[in-house]
C-alpha atoms as a PDB file:
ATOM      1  CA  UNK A   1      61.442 234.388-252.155  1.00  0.00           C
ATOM      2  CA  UNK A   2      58.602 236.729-251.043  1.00  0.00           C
ATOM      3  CA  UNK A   3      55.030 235.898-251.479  1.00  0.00           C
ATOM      4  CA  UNK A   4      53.328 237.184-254.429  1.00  0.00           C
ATOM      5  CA  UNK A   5      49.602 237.948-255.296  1.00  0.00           C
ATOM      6  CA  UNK A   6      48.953 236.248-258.383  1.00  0.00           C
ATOM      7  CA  UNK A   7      45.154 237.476-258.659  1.00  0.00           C
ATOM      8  CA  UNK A   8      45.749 240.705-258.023  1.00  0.00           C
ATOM      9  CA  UNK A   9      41.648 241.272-257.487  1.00  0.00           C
ATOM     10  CA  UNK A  10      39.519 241.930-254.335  1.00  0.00           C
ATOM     11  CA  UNK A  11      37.103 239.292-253.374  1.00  0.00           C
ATOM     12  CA  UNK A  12      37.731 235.799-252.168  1.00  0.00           C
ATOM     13  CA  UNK A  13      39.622 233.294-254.554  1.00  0.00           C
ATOM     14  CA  UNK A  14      39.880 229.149-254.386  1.00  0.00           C
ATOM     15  CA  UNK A  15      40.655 225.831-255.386  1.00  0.00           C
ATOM     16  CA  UNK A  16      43.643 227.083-256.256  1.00  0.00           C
ATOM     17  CA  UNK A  17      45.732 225.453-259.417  1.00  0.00           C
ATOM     18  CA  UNK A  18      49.291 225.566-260.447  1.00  0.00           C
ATOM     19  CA  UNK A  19      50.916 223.877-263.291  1.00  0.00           C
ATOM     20  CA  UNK A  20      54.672 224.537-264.779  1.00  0.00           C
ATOM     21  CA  UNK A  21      55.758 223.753-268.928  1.00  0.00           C
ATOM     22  CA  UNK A  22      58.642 221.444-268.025  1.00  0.00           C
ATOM     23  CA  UNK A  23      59.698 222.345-271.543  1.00  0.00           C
ATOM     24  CA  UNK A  24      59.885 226.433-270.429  1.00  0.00           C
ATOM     25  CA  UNK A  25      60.698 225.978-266.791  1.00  0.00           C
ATOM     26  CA  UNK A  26      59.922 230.224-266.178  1.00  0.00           C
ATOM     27  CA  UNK A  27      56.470 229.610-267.639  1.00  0.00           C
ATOM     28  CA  UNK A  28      53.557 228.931-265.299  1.00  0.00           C
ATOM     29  CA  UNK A  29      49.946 228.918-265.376  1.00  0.00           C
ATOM     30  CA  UNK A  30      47.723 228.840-262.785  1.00  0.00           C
ATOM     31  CA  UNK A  31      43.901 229.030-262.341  1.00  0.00           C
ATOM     32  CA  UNK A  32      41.089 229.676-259.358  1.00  0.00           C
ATOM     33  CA  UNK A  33      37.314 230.062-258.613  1.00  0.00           C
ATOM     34  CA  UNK A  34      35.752 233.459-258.538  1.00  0.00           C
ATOM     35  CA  UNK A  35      33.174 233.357-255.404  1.00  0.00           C
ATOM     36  CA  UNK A  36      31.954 236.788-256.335  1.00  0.00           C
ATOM     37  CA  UNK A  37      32.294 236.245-260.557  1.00  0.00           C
ATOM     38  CA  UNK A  38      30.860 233.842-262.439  1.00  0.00           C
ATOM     39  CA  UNK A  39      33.691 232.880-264.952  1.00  0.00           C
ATOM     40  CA  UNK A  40      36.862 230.834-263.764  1.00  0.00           C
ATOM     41  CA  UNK A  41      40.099 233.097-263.674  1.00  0.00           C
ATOM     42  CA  UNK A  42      43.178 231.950-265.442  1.00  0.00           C
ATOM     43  CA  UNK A  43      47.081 233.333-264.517  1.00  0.00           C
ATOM     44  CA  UNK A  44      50.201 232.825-266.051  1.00  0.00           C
ATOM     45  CA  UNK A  45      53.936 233.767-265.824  1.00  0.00           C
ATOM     46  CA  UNK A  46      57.188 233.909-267.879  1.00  0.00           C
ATOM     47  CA  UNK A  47      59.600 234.642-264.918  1.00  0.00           C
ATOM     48  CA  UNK A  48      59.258 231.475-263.329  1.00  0.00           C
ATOM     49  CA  UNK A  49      56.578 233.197-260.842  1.00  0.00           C
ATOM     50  CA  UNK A  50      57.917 236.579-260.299  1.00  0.00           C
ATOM     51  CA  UNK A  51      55.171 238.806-261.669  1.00  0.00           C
ATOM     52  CA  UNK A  52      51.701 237.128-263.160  1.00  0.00           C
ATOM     53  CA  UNK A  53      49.061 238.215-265.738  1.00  0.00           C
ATOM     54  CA  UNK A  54      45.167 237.037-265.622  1.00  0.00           C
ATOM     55  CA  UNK A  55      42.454 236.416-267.891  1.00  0.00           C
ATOM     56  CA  UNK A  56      38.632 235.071-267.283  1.00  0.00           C
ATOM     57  CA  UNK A  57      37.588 231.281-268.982  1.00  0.00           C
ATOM     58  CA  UNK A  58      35.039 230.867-271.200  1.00  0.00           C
ATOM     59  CA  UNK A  59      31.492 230.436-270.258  1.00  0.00           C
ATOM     60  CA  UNK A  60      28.538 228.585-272.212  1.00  0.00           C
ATOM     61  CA  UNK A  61      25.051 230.656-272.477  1.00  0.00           C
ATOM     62  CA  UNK A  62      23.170 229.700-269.536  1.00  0.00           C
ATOM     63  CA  UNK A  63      20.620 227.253-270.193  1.00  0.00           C
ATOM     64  CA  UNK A  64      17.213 229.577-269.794  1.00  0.00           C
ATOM     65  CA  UNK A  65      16.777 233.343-269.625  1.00  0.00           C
ATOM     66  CA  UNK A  66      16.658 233.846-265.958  1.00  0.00           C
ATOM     67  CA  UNK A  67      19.572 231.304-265.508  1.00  0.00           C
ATOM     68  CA  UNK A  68      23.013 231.785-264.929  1.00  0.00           C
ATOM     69  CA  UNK A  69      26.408 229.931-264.833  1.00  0.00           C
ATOM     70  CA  UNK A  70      29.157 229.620-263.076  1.00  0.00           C
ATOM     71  CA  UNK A  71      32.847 227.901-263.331  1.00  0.00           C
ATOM     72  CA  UNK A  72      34.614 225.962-260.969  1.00  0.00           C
ATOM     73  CA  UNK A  73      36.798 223.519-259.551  1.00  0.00           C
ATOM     74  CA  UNK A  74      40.297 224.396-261.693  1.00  0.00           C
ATOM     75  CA  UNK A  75      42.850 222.015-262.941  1.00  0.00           C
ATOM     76  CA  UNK A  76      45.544 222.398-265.765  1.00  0.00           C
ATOM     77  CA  UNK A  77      48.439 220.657-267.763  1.00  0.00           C
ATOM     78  CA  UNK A  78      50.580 221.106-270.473  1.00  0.00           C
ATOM     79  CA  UNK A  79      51.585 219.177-273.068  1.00  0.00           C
ATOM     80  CA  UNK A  80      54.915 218.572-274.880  1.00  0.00           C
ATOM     81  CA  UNK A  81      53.989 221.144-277.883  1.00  0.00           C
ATOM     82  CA  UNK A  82      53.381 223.843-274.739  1.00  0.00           C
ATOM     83  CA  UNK A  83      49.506 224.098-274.667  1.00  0.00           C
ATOM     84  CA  UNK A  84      48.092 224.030-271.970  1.00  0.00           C
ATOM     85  CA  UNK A  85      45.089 223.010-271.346  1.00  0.00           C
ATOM     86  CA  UNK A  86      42.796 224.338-268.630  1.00  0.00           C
ATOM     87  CA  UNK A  87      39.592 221.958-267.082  1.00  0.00           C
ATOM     88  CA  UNK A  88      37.070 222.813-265.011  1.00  0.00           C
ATOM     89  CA  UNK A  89      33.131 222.428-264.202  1.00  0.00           C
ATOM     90  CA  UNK A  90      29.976 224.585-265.573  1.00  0.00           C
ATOM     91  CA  UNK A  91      27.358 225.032-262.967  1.00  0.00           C
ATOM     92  CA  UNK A  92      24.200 225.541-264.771  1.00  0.00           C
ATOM     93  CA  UNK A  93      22.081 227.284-261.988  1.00  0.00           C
ATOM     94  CA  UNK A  94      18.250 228.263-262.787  1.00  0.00           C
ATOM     95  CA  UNK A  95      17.314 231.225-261.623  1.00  0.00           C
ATOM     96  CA  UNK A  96      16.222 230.284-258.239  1.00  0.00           C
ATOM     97  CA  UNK A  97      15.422 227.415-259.298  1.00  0.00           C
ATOM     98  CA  UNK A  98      17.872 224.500-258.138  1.00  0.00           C
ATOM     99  CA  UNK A  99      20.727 223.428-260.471  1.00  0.00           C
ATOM    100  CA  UNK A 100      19.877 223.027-264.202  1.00  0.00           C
ATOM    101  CA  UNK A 101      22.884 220.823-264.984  1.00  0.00           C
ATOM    102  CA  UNK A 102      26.854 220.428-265.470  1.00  0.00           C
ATOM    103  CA  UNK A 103      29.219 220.384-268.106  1.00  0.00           C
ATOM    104  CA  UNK A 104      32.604 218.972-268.204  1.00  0.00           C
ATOM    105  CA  UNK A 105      34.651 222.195-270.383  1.00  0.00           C
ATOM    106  CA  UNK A 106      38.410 222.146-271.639  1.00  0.00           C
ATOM    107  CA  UNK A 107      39.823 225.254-272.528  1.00  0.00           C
ATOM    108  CA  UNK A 108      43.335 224.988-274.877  1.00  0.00           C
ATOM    109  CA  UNK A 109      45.899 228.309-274.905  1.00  0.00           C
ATOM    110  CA  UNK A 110      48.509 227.913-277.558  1.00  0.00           C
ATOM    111  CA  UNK A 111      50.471 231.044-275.101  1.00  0.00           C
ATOM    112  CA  UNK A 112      51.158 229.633-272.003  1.00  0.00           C
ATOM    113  CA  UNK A 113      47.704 230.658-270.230  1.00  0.00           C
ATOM    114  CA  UNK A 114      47.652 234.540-271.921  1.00  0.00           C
ATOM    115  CA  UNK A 115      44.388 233.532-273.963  1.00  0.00           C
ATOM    116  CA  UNK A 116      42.042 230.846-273.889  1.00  0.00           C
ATOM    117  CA  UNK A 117      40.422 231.327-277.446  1.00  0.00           C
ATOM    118  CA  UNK A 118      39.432 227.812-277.877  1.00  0.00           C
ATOM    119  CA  UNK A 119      37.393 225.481-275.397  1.00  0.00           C
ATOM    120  CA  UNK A 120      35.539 222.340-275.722  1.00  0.00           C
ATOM    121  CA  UNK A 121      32.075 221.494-273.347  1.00  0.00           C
ATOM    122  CA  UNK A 122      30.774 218.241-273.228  1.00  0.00           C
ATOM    123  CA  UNK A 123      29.587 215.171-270.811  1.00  0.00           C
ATOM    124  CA  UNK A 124      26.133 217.871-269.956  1.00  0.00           C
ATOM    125  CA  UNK A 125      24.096 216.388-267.530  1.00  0.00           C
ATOM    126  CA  UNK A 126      20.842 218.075-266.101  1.00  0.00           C
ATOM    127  CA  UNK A 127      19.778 218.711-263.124  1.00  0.00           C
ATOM    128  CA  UNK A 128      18.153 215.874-262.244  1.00  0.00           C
ATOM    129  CA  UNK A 129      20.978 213.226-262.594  1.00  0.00           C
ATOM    130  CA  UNK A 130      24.519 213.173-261.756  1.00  0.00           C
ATOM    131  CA  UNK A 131      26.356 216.051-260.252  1.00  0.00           C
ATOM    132  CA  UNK A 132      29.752 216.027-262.454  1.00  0.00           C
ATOM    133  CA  UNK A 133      32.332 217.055-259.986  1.00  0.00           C
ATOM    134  CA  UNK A 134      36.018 217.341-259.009  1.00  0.00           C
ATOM    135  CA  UNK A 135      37.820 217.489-262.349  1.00  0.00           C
ATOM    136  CA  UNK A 136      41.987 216.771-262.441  1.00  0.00           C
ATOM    137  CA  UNK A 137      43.919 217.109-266.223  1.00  0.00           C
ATOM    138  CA  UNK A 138      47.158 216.022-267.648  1.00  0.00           C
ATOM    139  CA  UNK A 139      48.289 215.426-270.923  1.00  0.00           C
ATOM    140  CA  UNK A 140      51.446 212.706-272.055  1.00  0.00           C
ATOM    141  CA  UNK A 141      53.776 214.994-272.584  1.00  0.00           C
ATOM    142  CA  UNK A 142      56.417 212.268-273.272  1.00  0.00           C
ATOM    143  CA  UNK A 143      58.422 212.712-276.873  1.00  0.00           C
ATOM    144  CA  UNK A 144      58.597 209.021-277.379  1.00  0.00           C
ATOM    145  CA  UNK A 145      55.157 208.242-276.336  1.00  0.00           C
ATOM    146  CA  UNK A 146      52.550 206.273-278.917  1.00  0.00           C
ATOM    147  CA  UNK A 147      49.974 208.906-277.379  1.00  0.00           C
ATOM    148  CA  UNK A 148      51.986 211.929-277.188  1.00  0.00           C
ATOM    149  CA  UNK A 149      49.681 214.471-276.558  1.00  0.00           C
ATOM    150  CA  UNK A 150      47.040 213.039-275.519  1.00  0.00           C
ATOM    151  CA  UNK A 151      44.797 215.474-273.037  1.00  0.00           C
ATOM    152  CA  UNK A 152      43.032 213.015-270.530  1.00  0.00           C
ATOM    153  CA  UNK A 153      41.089 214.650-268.029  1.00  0.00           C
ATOM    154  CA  UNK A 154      39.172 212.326-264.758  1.00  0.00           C
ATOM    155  CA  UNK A 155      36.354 213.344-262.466  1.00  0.00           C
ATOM    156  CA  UNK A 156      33.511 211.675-260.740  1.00  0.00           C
ATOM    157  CA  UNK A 157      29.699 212.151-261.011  1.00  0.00           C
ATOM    158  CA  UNK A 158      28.738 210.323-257.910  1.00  0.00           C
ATOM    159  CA  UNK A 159      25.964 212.864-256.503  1.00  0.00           C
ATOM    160  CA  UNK A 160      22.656 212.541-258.150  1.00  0.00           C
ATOM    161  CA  UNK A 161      20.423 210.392-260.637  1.00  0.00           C
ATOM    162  CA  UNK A 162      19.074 206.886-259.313  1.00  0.00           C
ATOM    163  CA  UNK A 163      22.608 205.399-258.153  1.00  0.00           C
ATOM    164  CA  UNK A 164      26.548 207.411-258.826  1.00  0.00           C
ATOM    165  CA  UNK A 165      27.632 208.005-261.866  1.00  0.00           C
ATOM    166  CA  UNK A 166      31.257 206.840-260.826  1.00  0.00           C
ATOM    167  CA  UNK A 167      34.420 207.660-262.142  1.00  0.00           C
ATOM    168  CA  UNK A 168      34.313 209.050-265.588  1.00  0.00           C
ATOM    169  CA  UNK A 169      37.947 209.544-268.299  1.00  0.00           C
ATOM    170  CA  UNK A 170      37.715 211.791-271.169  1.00  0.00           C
ATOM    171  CA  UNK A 171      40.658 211.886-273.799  1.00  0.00           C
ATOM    172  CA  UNK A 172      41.352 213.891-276.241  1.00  0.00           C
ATOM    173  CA  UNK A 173      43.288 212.835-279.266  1.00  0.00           C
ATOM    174  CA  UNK A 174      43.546 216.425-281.538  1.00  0.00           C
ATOM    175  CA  UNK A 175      44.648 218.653-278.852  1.00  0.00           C
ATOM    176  CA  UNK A 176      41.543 219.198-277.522  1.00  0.00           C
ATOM    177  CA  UNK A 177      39.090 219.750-279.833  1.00  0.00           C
ATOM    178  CA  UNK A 178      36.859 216.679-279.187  1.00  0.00           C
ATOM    179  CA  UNK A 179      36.799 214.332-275.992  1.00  0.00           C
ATOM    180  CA  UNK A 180      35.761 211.103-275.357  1.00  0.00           C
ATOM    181  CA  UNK A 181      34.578 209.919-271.987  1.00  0.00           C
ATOM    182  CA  UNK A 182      34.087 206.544-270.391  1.00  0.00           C
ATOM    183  CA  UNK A 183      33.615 204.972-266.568  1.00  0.00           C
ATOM    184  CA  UNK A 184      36.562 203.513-265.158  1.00  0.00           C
ATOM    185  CA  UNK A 185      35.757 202.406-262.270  1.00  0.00           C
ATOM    186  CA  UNK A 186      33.592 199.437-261.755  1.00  0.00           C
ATOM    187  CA  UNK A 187      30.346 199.622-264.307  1.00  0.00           C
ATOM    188  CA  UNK A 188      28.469 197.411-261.836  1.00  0.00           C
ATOM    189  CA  UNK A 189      29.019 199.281-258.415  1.00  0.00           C
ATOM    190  CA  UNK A 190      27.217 201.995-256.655  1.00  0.00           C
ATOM    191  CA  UNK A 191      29.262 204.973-258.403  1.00  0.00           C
ATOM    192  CA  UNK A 192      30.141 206.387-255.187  1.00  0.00           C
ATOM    193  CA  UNK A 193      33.907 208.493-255.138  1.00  0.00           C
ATOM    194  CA  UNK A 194      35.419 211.492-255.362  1.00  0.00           C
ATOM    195  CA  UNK A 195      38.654 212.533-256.072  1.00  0.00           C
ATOM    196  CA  UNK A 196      40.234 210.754-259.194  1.00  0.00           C
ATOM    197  CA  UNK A 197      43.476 212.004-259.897  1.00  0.00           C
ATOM    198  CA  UNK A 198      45.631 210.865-263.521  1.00  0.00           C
ATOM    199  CA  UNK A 199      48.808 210.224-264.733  1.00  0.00           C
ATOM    200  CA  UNK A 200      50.747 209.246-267.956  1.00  0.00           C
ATOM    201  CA  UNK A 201      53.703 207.140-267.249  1.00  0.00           C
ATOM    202  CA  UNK A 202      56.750 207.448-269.747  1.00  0.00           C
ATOM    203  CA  UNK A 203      55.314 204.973-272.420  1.00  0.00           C
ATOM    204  CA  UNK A 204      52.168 206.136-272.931  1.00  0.00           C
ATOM    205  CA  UNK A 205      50.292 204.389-269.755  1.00  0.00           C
ATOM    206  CA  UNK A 206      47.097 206.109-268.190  1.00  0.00           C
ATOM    207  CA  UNK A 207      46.893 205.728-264.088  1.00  0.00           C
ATOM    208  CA  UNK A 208      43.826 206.969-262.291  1.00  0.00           C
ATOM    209  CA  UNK A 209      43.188 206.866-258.601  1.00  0.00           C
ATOM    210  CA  UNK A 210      40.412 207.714-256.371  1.00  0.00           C
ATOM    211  CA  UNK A 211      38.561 207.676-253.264  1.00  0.00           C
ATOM    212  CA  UNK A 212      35.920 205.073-253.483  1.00  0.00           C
ATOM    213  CA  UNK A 213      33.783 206.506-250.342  1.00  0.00           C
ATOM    214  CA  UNK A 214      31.100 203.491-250.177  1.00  0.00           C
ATOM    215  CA  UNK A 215      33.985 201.328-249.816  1.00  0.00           C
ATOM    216  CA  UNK A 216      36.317 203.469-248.209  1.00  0.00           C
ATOM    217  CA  UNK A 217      39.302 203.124-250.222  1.00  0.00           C
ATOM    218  CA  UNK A 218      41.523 203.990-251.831  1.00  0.00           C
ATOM    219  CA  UNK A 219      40.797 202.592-255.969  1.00  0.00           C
ATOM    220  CA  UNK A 220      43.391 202.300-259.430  1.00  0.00           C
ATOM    221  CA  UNK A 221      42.769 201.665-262.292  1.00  0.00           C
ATOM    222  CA  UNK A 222      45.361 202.073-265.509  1.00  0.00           C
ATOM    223  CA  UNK A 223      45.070 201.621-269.424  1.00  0.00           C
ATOM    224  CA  UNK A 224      47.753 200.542-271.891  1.00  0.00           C
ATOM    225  CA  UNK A 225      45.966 202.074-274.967  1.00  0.00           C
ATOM    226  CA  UNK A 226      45.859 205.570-274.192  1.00  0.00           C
ATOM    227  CA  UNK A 227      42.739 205.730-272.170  1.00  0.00           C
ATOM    228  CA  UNK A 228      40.262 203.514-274.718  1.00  0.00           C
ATOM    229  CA  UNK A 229      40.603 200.648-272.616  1.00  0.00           C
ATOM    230  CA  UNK A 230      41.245 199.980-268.710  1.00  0.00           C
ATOM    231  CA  UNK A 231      41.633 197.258-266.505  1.00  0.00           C
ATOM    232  CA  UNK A 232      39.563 195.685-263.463  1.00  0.00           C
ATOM    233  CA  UNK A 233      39.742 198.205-260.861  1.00  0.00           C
ATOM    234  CA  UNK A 234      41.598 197.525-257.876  1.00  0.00           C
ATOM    235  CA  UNK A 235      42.004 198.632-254.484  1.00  0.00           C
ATOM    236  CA  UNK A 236      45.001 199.388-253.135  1.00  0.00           C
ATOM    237  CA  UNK A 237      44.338 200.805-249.609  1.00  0.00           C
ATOM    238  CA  UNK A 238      41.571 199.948-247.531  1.00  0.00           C
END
């Protein structure tokens, strides 16, 4: 078929996002930056990408009075109950004044990306230390999973602070509401990559890859007990 504008807005859009509810194959959600707007933009369709609706992401308060923030870096995924659950990055900027800090948010829509009334923040980090950065989502969406449900979203924090923050998991075991984050990669390296990207398999598993820059390679890690535990890291492309 034809092209279609999904934004339907002037300005420059990007880091584009599409995700599809394999449940609902004509429902789609979708999300981008806003390089003129603060907020991130959401999108959504229920003709299987024929004609598309949009609505702005939450934002925290910025964190002083001349501040501002700004969303970024999109990623989404539904799960098998057909949420879906958007992720991105909160740019705390300071008013001329460097970067006060970033926040990890998730934002759940219980309408296939119409509304976004509900969104967590957490994982804040200040200006000073690590940059979090480079967000990907998914959520187990398999019926016979031990985790169904599960949200698990990966991203790195390897700019800033002392040494990198490395890769850092969050999952969510209520849909959402509260998320719980830990490094994956190796605790005792330099932190240094960009770029995780995870996975459920069909029982439940957790996969994360990743660019490990200082090494320069390509990194996996997986966990068997829905993202509380992982394994030694391994590379498997130098």
């Amino acid at each position: 078929g034809s092209n279609v504008d999904v934004s339907n807005e002037c300005g420059p859009q990007s880091e584009t996002f599409i995700t599809i509810n394999q449940n609902k194959p004509k429902i789609l959600a979708g999300g981008s930056n806003e390089i003129f707007r603060l907020p991130m933009r959401g999108y959504y369709s229920t003709d299987g990408g024929a004609n598309w609706g949009g609505v702005d992401l939450p934002l925290p308060p910025p964190k002083t009075k001349s501040g501002l923030d700004f969303g970024s870096d999109p990623t989404l995924a539904f799960d098998s109950s057909n949420n879906v659950f958007y992720g991105y990055i909160v740019v705390f900027f300071g008013g001329g004044n460097g970067v006060n800090g970033t926040q990890m948010a998730v934002a759940k829509s219980t309408d296939g990306g119409k509304t976004y009334p509900n969104v967590t923040f957490f994982d804040f980090e200040d200006g000073t230390n690590h940059f979090n950065d480079k967000p990907m989502i998914t959520a187990d969406a398999n019926v016979n999973s031990p985790f169904r449900d599960n949200v698990y979203i990966a991203w790195d924090a390897a700019s800033g602070g002392s040494i990198g923050g490395g890769v850092r998991l969050a999952r969510s075991t209520n849909h959402g509401a509260t998320f719980t984050s830990t490094r994956i990669d190796d605790p005792n390296g330099p932190g240094q990559s960009i770029g995780a990207s995870p996975s459920v398999g069909p029982n439940g598993e957790v996969y994360t890859a990743w660019n490990d820059y200082k090494a320069n390679a390509i990194v996996f890690n997986r966990s068997f007990d829905g993202g509380q535990t992982w394994d030694i890291p391994t590379t498997i492309s130098p």
